[in-house]
Protein backbone atom coordinates (compact mmCIF):
# COMPACT_ATOMS: atom_id res chain seq x y z
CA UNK A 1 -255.42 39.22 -5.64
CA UNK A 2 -258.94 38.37 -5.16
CA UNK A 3 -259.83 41.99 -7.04
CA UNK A 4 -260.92 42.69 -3.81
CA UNK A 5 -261.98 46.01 -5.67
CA UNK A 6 -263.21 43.99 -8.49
CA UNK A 7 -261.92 45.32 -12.17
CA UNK A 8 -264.29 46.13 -14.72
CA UNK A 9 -263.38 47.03 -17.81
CA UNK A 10 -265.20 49.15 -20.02
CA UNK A 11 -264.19 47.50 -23.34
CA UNK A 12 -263.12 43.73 -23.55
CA UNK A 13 -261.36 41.48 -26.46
CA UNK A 14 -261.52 37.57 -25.48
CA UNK A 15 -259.19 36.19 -28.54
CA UNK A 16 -259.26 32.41 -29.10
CA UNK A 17 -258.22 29.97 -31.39
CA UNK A 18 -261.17 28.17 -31.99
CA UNK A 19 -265.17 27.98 -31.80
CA UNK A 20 -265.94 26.88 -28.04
CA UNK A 21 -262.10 27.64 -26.22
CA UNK A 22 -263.37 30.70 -24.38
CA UNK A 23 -266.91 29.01 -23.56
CA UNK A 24 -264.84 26.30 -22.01
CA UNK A 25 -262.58 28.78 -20.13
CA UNK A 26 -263.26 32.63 -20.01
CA UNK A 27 -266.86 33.08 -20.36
CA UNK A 28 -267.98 33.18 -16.78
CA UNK A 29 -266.04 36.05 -16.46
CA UNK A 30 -267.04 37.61 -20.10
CA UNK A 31 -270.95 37.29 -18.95
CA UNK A 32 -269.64 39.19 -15.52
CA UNK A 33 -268.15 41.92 -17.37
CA UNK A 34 -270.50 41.97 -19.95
CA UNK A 35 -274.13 42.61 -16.94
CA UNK A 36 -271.76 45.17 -15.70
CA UNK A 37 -271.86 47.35 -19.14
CA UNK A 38 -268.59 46.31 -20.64
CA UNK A 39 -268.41 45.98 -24.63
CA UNK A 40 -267.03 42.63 -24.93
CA UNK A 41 -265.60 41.73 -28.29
CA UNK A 42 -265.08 38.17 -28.96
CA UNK A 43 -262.09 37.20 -31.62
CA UNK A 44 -262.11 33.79 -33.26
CA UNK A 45 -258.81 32.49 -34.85
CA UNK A 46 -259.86 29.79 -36.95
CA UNK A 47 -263.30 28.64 -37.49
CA UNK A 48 -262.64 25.15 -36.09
CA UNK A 49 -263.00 23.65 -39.92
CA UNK A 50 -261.01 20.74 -38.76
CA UNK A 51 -262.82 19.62 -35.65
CA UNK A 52 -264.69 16.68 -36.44
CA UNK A 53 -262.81 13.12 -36.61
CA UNK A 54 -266.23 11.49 -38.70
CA UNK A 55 -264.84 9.08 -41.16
CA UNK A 56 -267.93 10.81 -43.53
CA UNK A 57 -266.74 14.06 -43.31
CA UNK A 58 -263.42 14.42 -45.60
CA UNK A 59 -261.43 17.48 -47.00
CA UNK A 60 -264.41 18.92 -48.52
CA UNK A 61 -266.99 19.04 -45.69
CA UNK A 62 -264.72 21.47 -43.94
CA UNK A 63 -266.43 24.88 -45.62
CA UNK A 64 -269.11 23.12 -44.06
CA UNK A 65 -268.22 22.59 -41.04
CA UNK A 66 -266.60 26.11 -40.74
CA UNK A 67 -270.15 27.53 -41.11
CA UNK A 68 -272.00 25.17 -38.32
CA UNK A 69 -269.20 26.51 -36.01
CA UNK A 70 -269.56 29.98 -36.56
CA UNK A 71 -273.47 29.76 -36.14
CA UNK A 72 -272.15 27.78 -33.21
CA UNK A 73 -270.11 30.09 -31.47
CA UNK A 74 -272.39 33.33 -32.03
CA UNK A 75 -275.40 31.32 -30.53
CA UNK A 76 -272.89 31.17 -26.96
CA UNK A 77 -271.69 34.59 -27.86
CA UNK A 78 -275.39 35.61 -27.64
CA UNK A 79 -275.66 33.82 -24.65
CA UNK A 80 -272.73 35.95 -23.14
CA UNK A 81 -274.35 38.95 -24.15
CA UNK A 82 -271.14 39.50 -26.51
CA UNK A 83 -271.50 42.72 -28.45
CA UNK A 84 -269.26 41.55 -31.33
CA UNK A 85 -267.93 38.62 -33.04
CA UNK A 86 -265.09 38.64 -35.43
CA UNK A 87 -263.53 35.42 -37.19
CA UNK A 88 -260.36 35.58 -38.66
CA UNK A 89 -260.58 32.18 -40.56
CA UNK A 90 -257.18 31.11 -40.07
CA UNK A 91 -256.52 27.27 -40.98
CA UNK A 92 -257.74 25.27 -37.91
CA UNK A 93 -254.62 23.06 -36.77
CA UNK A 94 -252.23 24.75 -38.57
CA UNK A 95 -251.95 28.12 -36.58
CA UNK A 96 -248.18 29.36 -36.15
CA UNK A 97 -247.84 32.72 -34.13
CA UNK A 98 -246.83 34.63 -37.45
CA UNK A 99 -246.49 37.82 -38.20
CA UNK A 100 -249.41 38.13 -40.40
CA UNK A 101 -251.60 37.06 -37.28
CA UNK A 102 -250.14 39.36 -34.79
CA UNK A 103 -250.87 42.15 -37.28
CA UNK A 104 -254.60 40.95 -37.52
CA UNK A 105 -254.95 41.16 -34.15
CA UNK A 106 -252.76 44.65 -34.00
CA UNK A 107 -255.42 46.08 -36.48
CA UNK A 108 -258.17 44.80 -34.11
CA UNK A 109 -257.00 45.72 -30.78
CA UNK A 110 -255.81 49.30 -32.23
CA UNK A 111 -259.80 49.21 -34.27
CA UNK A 112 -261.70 48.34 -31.20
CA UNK A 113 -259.51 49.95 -28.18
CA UNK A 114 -259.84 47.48 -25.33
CA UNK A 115 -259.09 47.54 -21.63
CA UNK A 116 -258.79 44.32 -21.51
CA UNK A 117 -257.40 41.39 -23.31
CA UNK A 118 -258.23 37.67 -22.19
CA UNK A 119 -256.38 35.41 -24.03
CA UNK A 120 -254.81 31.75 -22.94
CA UNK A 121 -251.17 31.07 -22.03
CA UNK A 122 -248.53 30.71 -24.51
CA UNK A 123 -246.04 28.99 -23.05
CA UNK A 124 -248.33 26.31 -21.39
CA UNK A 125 -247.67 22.80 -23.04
CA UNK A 126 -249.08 20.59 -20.64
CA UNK A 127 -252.25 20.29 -18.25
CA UNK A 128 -251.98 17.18 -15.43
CA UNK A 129 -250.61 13.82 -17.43
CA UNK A 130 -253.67 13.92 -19.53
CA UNK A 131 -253.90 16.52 -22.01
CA UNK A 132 -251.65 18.18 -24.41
CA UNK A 133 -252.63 21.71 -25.14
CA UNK A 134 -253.67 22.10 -28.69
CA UNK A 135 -250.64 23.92 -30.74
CA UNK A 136 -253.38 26.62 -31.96
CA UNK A 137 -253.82 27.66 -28.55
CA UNK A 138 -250.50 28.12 -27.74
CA UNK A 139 -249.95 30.06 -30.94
CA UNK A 140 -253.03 32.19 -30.90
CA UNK A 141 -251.84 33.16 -27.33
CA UNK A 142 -248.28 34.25 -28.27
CA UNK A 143 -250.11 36.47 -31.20
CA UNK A 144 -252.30 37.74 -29.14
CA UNK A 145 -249.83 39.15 -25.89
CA UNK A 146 -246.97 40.19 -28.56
CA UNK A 147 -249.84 42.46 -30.43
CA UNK A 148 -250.72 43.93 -27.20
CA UNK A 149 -247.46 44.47 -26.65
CA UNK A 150 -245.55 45.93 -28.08
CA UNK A 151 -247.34 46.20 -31.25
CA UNK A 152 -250.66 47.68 -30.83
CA UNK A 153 -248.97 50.57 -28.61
CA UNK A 154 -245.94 50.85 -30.99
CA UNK A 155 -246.38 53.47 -33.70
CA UNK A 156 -243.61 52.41 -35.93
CA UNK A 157 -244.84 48.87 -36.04
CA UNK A 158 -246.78 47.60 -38.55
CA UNK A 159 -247.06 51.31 -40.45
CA UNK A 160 -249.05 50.26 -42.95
CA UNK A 161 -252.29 49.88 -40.20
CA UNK A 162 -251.18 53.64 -39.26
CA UNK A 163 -251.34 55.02 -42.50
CA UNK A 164 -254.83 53.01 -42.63
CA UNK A 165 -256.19 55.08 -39.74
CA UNK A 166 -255.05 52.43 -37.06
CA UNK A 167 -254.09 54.52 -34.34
CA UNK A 168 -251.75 53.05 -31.73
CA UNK A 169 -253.65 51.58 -28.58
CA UNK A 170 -252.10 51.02 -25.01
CA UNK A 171 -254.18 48.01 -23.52
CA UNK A 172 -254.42 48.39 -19.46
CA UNK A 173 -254.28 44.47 -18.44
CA UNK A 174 -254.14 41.59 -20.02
CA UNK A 175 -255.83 38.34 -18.15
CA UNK A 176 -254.20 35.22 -19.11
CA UNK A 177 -255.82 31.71 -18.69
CA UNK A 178 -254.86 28.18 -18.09
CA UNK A 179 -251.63 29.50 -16.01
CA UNK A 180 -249.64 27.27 -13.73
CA UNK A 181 -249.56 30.19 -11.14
CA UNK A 182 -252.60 32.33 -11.39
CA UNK A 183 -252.63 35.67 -9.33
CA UNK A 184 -256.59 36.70 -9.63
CA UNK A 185 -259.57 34.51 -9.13
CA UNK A 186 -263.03 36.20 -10.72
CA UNK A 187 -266.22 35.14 -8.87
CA UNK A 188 -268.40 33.47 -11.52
CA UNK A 189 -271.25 32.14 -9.29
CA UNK A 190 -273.90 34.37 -10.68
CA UNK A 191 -272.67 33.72 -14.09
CA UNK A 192 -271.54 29.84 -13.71
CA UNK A 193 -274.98 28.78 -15.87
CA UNK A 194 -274.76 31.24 -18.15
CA UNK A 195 -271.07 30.34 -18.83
CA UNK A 196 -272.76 26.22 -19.46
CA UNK A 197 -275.29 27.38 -21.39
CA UNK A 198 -272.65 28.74 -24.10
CA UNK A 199 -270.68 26.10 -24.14
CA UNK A 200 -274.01 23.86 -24.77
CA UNK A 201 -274.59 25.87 -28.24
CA UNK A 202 -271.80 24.27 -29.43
CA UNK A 203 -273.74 21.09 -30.70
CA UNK A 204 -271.65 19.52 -33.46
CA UNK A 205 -268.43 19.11 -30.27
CA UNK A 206 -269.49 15.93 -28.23
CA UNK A 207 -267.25 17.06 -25.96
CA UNK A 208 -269.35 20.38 -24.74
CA UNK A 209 -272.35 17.34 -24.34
CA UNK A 210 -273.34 16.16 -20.60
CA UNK A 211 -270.24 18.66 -19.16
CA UNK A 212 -272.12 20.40 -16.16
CA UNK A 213 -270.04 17.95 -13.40
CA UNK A 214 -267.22 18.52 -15.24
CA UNK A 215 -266.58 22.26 -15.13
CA UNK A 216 -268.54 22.82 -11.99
CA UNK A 217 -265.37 20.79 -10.57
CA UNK A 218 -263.33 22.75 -12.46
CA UNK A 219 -265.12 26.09 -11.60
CA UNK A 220 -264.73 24.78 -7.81
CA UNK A 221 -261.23 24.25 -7.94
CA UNK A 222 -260.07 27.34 -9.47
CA UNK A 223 -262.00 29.29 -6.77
CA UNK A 224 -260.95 26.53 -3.97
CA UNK A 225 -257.79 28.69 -2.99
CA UNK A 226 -259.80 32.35 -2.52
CA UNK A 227 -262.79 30.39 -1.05
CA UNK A 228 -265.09 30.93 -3.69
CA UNK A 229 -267.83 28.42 -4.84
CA UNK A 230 -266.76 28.74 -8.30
CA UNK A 231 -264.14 31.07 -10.27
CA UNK A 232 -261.81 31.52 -13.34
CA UNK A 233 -258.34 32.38 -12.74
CA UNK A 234 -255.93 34.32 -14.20
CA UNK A 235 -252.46 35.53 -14.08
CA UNK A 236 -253.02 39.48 -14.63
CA UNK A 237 -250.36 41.59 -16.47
CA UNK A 238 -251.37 45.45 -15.48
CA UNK A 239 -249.89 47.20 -17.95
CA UNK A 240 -250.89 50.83 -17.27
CA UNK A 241 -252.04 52.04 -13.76
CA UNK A 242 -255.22 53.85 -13.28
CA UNK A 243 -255.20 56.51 -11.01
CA UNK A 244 -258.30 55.21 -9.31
CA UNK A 245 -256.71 52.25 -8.99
């Protein structure tokens, strides 16, 4: 589907491994939802402590680094017109889908009651003959669809967050990014600069620098198939039916 009656949720959670992922991939459609009214939260695995390859910057410049990212990432969240940004500080590059991160992300899906969840695709291990997907994608992607299901709907998992107060939380769809296959295509023309301009706060990655022919052909050729100018697609789990829908 085109969402030829276009979705908008009311609450959103984009969850990502690290500082720039959804600025590269999801925002378009985060600033969308987010001029339509929608509370978008924005959930940050790791910090991105390990993304610099400097032969001056060693073990101990990653606290550092950590903190330039974060600044980083809530400059483009800003930009998105995110309502909320919440780092988990996971080791960068050493993210396993554990059980101690699914809970994290049970605790904040049950805490902040989203529509929608936007996360990548787990099981994706290659893109082209160019580019291996980083293992903290993958990972942070399996976390994140296993706590929306079945955990953060699941009373009797994870009891301790119910006797916190963590109410179980059914999450209606779940948009997932970077499929072989997608099955909806957002329209991000009117949000196509706004989506570049996030990804330019993130100064310290050289590879967000001099990148507006780059995703505009990437923007065009996800939207290529629905005839859009440009567009981020998705395959789209609907997990509970609206009656409106």
């Amino acid at each position: 589907m085109t969402d030829e009656k276009e979705y908008f949720p009311k609450v959103a959670m984009s969850i990502a491994a690290h500082p720039d992922d959804q600025d590269f991939t999801v925002a378009g459609t985060l600033a969308k939802w987010a001029r339509a009214g929608c509370r978008v939260i924005s959930v940050l695995v790791t910090s991105g402590d390990a993304g610099s390859n400097d032969i001056a910057h060693d073990a101990a410049h990653k606290p550092a680094l950590a903190r330039i990212r974060e600044a980083e990432q809530q400059a483009a969240n800003a930009a998105l017109g995110v309502a909320e940004t919440v780092f988990l500080r996971y080791p960068d590059g050493e993210l396993a889908p554990s059980l101690e991160l699914r809970k994290d992300l049970t605790r904040l899906i049950r805490q902040y009651q989203p529509d929608v969840v936007v996360t990548g695709d787990p099981d994706a291990r290659f893109y082209g003959n160019e580019y291996i997907n980083h293992p903290d994608h993958r990972a942070a992607a399996e976390a994140a669809v296993y706590a929306v299901f079945p955990s953060a709907g699941s009373r009797l998992i994870f009891t301790d967050l119910l006797e916190a107060g963590y109410e179980p939380h059914n999450v209606k769809r779940l948009y997932l990014h970077g499929v072989e296959k997608p099955d909806t295509w957002v329209d991000i023309r009117e949000t196509f600069e706004t989506k570049l301009e996030a990804l330019k706060k993130h100064v310290s990655q050289l590879d967000t620098h001099n990148v507006d022919e780059w995703m505009r052909e990437w923007a065009k050729e996800e939207g290529k198939e629905k005839g859009l100018e440009f567009a981020e697609a998705y395959k789209v789990m609907v997990l509970r039916k609206e009656r409106e829908e």
